[in-house]
Protein backbone atom coordinates (compact mmCIF):
# COMPACT_ATOMS: atom_id res chain seq x y z
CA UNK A 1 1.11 8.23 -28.33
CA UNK A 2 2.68 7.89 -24.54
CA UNK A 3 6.34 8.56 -24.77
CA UNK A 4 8.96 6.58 -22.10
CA UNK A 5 9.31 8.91 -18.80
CA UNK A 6 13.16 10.50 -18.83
CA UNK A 7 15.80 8.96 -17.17
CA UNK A 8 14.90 11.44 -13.61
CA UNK A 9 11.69 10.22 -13.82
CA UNK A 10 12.78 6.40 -13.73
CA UNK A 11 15.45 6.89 -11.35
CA UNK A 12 12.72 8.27 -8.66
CA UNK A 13 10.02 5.14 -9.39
CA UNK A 14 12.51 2.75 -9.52
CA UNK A 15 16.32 2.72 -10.61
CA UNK A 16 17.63 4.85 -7.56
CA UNK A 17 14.38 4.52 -5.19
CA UNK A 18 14.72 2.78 -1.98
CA UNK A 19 13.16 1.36 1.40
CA UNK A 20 14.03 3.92 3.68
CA UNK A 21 14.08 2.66 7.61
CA UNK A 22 14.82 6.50 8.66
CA UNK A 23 13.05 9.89 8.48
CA UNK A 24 13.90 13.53 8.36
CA UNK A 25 11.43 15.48 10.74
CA UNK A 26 10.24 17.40 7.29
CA UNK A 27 6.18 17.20 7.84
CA UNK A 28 4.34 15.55 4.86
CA UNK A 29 0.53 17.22 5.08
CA UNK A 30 -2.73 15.89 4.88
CA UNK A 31 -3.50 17.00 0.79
CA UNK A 32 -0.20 15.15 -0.46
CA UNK A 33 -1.50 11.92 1.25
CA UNK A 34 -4.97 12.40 -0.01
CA UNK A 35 -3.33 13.19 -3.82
CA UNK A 36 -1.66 9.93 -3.71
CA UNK A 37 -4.62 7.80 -2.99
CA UNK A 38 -6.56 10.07 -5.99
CA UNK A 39 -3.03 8.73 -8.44
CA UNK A 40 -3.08 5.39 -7.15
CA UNK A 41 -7.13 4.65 -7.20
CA UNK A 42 -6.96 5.33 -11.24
CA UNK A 43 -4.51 2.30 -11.68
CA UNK A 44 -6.00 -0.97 -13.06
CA UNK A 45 -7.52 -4.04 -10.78
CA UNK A 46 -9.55 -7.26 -11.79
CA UNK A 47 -13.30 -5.55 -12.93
CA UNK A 48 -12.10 -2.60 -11.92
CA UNK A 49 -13.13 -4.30 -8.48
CA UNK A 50 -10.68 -1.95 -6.33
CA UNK A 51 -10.50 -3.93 -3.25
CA UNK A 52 -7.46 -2.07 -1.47
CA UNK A 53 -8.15 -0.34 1.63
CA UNK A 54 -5.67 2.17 3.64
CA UNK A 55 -5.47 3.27 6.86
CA UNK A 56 -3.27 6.42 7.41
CA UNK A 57 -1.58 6.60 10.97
CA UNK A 58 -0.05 10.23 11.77
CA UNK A 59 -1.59 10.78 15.23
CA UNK A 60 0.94 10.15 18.06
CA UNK A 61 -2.78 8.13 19.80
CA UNK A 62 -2.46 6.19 16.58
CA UNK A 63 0.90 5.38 16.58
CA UNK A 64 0.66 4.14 20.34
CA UNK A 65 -2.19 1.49 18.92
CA UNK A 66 0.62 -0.07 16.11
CA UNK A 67 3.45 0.00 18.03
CA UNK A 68 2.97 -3.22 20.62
CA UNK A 69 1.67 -4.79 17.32
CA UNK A 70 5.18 -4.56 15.50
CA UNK A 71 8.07 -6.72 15.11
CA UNK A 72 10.96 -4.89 17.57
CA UNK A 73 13.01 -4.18 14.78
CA UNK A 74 10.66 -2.13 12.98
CA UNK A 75 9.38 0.10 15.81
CA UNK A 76 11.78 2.54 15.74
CA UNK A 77 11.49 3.52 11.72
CA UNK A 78 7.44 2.84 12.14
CA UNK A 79 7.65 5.33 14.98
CA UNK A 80 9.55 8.20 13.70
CA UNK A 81 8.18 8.16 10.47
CA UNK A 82 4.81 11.18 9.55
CA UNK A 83 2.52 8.55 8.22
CA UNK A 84 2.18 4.94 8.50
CA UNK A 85 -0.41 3.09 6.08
CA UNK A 86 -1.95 0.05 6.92
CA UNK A 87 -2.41 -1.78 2.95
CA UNK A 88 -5.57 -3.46 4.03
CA UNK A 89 -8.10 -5.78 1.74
CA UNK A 90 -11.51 -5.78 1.62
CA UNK A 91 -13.34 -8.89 1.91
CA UNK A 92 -16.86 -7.67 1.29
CA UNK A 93 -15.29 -5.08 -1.57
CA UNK A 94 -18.34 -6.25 -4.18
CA UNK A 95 -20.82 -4.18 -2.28
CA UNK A 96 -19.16 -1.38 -4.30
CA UNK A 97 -19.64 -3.09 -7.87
CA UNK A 98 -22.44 -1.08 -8.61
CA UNK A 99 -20.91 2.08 -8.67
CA UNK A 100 -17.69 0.75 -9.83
CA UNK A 101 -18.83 -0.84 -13.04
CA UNK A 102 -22.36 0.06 -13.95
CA UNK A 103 -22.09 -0.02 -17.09
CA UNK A 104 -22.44 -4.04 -16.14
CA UNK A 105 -25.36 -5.13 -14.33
CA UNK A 106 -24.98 -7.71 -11.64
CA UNK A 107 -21.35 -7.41 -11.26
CA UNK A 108 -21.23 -7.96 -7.93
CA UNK A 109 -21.51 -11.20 -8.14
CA UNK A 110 -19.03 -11.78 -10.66
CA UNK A 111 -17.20 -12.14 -7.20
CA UNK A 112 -18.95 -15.04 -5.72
CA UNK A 113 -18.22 -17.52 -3.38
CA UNK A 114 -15.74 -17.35 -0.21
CA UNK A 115 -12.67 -18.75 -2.23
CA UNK A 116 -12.66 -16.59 -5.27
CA UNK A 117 -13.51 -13.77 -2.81
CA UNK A 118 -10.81 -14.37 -1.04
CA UNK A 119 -8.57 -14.58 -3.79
CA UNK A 120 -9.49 -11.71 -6.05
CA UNK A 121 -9.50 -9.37 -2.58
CA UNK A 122 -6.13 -10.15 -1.90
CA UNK A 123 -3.80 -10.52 -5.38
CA UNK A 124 -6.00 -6.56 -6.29
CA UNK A 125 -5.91 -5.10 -3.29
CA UNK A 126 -1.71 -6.47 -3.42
CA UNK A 127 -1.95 -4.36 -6.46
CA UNK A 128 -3.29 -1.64 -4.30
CA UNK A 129 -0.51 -1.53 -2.11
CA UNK A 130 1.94 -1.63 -4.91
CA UNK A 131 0.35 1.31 -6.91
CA UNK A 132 0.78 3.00 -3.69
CA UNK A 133 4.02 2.99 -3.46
CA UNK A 134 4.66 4.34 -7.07
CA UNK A 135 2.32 6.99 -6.54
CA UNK A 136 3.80 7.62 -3.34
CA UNK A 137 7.12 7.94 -5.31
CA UNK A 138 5.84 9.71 -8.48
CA UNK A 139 4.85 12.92 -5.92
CA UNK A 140 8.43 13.08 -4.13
CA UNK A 141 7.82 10.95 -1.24
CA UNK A 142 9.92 8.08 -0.09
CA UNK A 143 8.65 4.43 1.09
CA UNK A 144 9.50 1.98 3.82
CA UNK A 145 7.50 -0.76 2.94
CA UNK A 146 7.96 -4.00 5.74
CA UNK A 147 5.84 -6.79 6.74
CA UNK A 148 6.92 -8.05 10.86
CA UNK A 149 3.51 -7.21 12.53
CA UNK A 150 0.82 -8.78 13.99
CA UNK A 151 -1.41 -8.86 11.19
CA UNK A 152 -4.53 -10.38 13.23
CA UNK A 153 -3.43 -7.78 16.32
CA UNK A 154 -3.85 -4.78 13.80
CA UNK A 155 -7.39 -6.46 12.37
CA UNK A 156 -8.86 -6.43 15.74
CA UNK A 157 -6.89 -3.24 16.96
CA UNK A 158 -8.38 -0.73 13.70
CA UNK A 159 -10.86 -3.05 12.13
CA UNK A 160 -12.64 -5.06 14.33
CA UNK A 161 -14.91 -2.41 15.73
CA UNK A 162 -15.68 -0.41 13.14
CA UNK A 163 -18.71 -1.22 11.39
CA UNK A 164 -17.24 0.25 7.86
CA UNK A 165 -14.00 -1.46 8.46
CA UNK A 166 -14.87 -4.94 10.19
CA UNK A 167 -14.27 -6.68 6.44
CA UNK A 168 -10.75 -5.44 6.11
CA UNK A 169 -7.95 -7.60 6.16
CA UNK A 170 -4.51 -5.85 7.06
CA UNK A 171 -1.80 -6.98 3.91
CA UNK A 172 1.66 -4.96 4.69
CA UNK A 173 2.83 -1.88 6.20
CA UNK A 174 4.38 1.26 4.26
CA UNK A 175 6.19 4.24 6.08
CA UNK A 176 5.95 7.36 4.31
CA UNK A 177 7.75 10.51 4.58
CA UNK A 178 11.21 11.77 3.47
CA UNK A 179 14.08 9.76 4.17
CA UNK A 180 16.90 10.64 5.59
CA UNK A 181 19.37 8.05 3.99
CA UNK A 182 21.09 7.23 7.29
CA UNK A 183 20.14 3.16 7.62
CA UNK A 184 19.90 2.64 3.57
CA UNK A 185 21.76 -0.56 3.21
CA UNK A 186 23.73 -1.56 -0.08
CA UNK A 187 21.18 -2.51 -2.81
CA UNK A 188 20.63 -6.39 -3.13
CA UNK A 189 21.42 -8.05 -6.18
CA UNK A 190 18.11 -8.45 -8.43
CA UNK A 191 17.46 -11.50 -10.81
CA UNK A 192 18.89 -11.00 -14.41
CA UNK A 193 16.01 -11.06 -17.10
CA UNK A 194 17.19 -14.54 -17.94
CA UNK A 195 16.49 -15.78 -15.03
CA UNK A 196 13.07 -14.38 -14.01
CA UNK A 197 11.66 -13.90 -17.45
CA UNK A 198 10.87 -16.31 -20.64
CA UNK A 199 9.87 -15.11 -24.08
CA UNK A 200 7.74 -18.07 -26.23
């Protein structure tokens, strides 16, 4: 039977994480990147249809793309930080049914039609980003999640062109690296469970 995490373990997902908006120079390499897409790919989406899509920007060349795309305020964190992910959606993700459920033939259209396409691309691969960020988390990093971008600028900058990424959509942005606390602000206030929640 799965036990509840400890009290460290909670505090570093959620209780004392936060967006960071500033970076220590420490490097974060290639294989802790890759091991958070293998955590966060195991997490659970509609059909197991997967439809989240990332885009990892460490190259300086690659960085010099995003930043006439971003809001001016977030330049400067996007900028310093080791790796910027693009949390993209797929709109043509039920090409990859068959090998995603084949235990269930014809499950790629189970998808069907431009509207429940849409829909099912967007609230998974949402899903996507946010299992990304707890994976991201879970293996000692720290997250600066932000939308203020260009989202259409970044679909033609990175997606447009490539034949294997011309169906991506981009979704939000989230820094990675290891904070340096310097520009945490005081924690908002969150909604109480009385007012967010109802039990019938």
């Amino acid at each position: 039977m799965p036990k509840p995490l400890p009290d460290i373990s909670l505090d570093q997902l959620f209780r004392t994480a936060r967006t960071h908006r500033s970076w220590t120079e420490e490097s974060v390499p290639d294989v802790l990147v890759q091991a958070v897409y293998e955590m966060l790919r195991m997490a659970p989406t509609s059909g197991n249809c997967s439809p989240a899509r990332f885009l990892f920007l460490k190259s300086r060349e690659a960085k010099a793309r995003l930043e006439p795309l971003l809001d001016e305020g977030n330049r400067k964190q996007t900028m310093s930080a080791p790796w910027t992910v693009v949390v993209a959606y797929d709109l043509a993700f039920a090409r990859f049914m068959p090998k995603l459920a084949p235990h269930a033939k014809g499950a790629e259209h189970w998808f069907d039609g431009e509207e429940t396409t849409k829909f099912h691309a967007f609230q998974s691969g949402t899903l996507g980003g946010a299992y990304l960020i707890v994976a991201a988390r879970a293996l000692g990093l720290d997250c600066g999640p932000m939308n203020g971008f260009d989202h259409a600028g970044i679909d033609r900058e990175f997606f447009a062109s490539d034949p294997a990424m011309k169906t991506w959509r981009a979704n939000f942005l989230c820094n990675l690296g290891y904070g340096d606390g310097a520009r945490i602000h005081p924690r908002a206030p969150r909604l109480d469970f009385e007012e967010a929640c109802r039990i019938l």
